[in-house]
N, C-alpha and C. Protein backbone atom coordinates (compact mmCIF):
# COMPACT_ATOMS: atom_id res chain seq x y z
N UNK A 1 170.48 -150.83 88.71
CA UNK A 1 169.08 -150.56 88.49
C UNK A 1 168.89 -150.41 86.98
N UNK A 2 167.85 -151.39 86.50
CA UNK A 2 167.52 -150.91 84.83
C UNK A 2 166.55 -150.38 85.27
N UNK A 3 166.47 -149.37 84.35
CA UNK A 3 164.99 -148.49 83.80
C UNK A 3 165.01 -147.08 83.15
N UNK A 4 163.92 -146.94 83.07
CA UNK A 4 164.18 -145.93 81.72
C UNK A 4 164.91 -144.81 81.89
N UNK A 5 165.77 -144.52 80.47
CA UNK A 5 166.67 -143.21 80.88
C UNK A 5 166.23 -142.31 80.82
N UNK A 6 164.69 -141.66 80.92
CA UNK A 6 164.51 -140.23 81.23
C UNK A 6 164.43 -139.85 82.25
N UNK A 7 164.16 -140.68 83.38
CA UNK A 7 163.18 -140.07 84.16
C UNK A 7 163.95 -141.25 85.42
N UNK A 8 164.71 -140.77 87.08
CA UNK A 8 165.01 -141.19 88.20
C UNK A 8 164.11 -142.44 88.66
N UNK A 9 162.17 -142.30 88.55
CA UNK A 9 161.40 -143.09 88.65
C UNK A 9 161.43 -144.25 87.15
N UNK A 10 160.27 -144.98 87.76
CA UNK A 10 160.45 -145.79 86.59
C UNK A 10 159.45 -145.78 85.47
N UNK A 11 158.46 -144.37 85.70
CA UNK A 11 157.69 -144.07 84.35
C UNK A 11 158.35 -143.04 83.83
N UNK A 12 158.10 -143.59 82.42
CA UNK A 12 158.68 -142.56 81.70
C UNK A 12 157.92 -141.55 81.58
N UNK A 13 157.34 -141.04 81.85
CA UNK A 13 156.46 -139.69 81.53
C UNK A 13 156.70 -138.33 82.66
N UNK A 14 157.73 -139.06 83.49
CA UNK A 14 157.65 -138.73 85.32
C UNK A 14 159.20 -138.42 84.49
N UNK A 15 159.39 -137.30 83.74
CA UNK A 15 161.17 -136.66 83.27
C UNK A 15 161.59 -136.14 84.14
N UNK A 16 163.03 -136.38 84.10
CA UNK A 16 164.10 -135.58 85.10
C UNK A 16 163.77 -136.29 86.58
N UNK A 17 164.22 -135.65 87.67
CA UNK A 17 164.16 -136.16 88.87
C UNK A 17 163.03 -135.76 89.50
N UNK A 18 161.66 -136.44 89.58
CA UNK A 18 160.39 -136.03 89.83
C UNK A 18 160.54 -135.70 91.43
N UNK A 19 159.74 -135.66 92.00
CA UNK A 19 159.58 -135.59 93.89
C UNK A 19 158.52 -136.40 93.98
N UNK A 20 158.53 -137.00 95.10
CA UNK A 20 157.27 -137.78 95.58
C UNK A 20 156.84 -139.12 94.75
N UNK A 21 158.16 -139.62 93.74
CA UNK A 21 157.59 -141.07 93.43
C UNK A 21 157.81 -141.75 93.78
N UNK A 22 157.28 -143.29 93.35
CA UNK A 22 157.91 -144.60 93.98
C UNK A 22 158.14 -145.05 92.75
N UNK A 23 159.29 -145.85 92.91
CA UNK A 23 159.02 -147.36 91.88
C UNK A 23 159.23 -148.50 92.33
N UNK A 24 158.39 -149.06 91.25
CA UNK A 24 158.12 -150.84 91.32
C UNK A 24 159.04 -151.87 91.22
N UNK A 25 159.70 -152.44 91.31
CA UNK A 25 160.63 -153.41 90.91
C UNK A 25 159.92 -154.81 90.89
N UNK A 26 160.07 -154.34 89.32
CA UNK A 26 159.02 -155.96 88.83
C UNK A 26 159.68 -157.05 88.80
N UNK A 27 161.22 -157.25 89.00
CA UNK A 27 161.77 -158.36 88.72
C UNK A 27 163.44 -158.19 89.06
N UNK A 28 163.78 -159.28 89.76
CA UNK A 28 165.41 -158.75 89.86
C UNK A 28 166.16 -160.09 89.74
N UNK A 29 167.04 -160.13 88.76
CA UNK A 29 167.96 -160.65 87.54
C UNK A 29 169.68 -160.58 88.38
N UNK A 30 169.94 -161.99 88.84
CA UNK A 30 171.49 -162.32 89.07
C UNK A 30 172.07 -161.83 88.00
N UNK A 31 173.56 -161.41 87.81
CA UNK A 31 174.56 -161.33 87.22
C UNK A 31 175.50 -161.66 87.92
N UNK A 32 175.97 -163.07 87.37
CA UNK A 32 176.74 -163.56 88.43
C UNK A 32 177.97 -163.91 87.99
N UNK A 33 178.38 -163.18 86.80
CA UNK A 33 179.80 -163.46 86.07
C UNK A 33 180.17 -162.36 86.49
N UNK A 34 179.26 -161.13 86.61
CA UNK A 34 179.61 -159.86 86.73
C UNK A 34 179.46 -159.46 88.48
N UNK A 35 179.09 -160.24 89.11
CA UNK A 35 178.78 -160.44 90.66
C UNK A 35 178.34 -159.38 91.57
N UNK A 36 176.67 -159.02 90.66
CA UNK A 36 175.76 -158.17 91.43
C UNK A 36 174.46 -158.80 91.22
N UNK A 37 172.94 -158.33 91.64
CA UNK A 37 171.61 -158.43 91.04
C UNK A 37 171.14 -156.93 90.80
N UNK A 38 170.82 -157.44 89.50
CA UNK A 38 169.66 -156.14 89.07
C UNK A 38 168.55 -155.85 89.19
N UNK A 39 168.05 -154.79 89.41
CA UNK A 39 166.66 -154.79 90.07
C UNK A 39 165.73 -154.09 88.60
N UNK A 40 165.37 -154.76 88.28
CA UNK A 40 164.49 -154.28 86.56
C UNK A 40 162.84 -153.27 87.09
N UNK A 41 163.46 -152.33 86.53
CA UNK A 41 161.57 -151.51 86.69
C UNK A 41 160.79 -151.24 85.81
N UNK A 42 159.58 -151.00 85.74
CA UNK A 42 159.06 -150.47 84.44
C UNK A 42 159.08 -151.34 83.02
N UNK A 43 159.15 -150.77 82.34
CA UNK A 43 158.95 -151.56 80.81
C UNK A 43 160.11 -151.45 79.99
N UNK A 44 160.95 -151.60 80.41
CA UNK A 44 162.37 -152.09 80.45
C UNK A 44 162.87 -153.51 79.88
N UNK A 45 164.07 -153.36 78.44
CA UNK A 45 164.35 -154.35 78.14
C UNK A 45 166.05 -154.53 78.37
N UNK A 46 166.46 -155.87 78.68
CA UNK A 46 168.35 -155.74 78.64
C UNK A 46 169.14 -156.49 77.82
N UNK A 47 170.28 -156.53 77.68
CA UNK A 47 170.95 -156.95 76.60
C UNK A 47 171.85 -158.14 77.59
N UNK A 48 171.67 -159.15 76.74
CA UNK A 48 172.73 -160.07 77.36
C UNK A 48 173.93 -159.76 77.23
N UNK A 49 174.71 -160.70 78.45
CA UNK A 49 175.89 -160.25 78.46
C UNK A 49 176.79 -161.09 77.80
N UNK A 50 178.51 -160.79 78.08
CA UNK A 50 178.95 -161.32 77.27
C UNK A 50 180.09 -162.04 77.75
N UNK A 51 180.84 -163.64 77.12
CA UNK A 51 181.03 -164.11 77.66
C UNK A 51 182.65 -163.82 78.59
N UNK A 52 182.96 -164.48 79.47
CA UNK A 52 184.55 -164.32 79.65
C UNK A 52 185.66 -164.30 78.71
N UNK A 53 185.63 -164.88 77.62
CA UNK A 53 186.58 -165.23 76.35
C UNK A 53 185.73 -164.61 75.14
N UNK A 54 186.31 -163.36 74.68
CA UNK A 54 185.54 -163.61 73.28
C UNK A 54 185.99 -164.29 72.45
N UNK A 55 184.77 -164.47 71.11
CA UNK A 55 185.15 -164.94 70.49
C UNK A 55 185.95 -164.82 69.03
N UNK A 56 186.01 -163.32 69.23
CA UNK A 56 187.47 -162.94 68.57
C UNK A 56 188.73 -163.26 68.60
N UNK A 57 189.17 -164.16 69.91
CA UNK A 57 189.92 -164.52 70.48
C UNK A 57 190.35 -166.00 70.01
N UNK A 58 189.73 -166.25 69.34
CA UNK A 58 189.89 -167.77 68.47
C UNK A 58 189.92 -167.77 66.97
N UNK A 59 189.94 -166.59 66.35
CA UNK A 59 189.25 -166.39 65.05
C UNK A 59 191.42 -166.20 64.26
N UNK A 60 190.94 -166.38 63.03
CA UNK A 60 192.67 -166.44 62.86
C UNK A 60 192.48 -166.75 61.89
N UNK A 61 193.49 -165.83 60.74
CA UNK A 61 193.67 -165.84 59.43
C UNK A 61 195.31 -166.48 58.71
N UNK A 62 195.54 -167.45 57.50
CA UNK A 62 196.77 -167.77 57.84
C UNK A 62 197.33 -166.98 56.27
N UNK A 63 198.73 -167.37 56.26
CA UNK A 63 199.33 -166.86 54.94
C UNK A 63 198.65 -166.83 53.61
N UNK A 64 198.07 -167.86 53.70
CA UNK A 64 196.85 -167.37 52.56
C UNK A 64 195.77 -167.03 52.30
N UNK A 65 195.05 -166.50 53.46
CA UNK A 65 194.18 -165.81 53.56
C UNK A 65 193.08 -166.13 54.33
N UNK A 66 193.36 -167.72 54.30
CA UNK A 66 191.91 -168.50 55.15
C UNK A 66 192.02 -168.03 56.56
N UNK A 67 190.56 -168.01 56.60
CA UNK A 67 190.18 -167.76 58.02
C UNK A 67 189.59 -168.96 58.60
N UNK A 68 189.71 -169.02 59.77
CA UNK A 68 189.50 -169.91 60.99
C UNK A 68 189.03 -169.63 62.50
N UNK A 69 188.10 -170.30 62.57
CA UNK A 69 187.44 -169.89 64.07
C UNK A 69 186.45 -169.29 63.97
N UNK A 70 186.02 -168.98 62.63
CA UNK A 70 184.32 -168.44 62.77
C UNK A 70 183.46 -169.56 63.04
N UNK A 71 181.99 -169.19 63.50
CA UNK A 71 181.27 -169.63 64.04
C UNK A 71 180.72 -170.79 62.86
């Protein structure tokens, strides 16, 4: 579930664990590298994810200093 971290519901003004709300689920987002769906509420933004291989993982410096594998 994304949505805002104050508040269980998905307005933020509704802090801590209110009683008696609902929320909306405006939109729900596969993650399918990570193999769930997210259910997005409220005014809520997310960060992409990242890939299987980083790309630190290619990057490489040799005896003299050059680097290799940056972008």
């Amino acid at each position: 579930m994304a949505k805002t971290q104050y508040s269980l519901s998905d307005n933020p003004a509704l802090l801590g664990k209110p009683a008696g709300f609902r929320i909306t689920v405006r939109d729900i987002r596969l993650s399918a590298g990570a193999g769930f769906a997210v259910a997005l509420t409220g005014d809520i933004m997310t960060m992409p994810g990242l890939p299987k291989k980083p790309a630190a993982e290619v990057i490489d410096c040799d005896c003299c200093g050059v680097i290799s594998g940056l972008f």
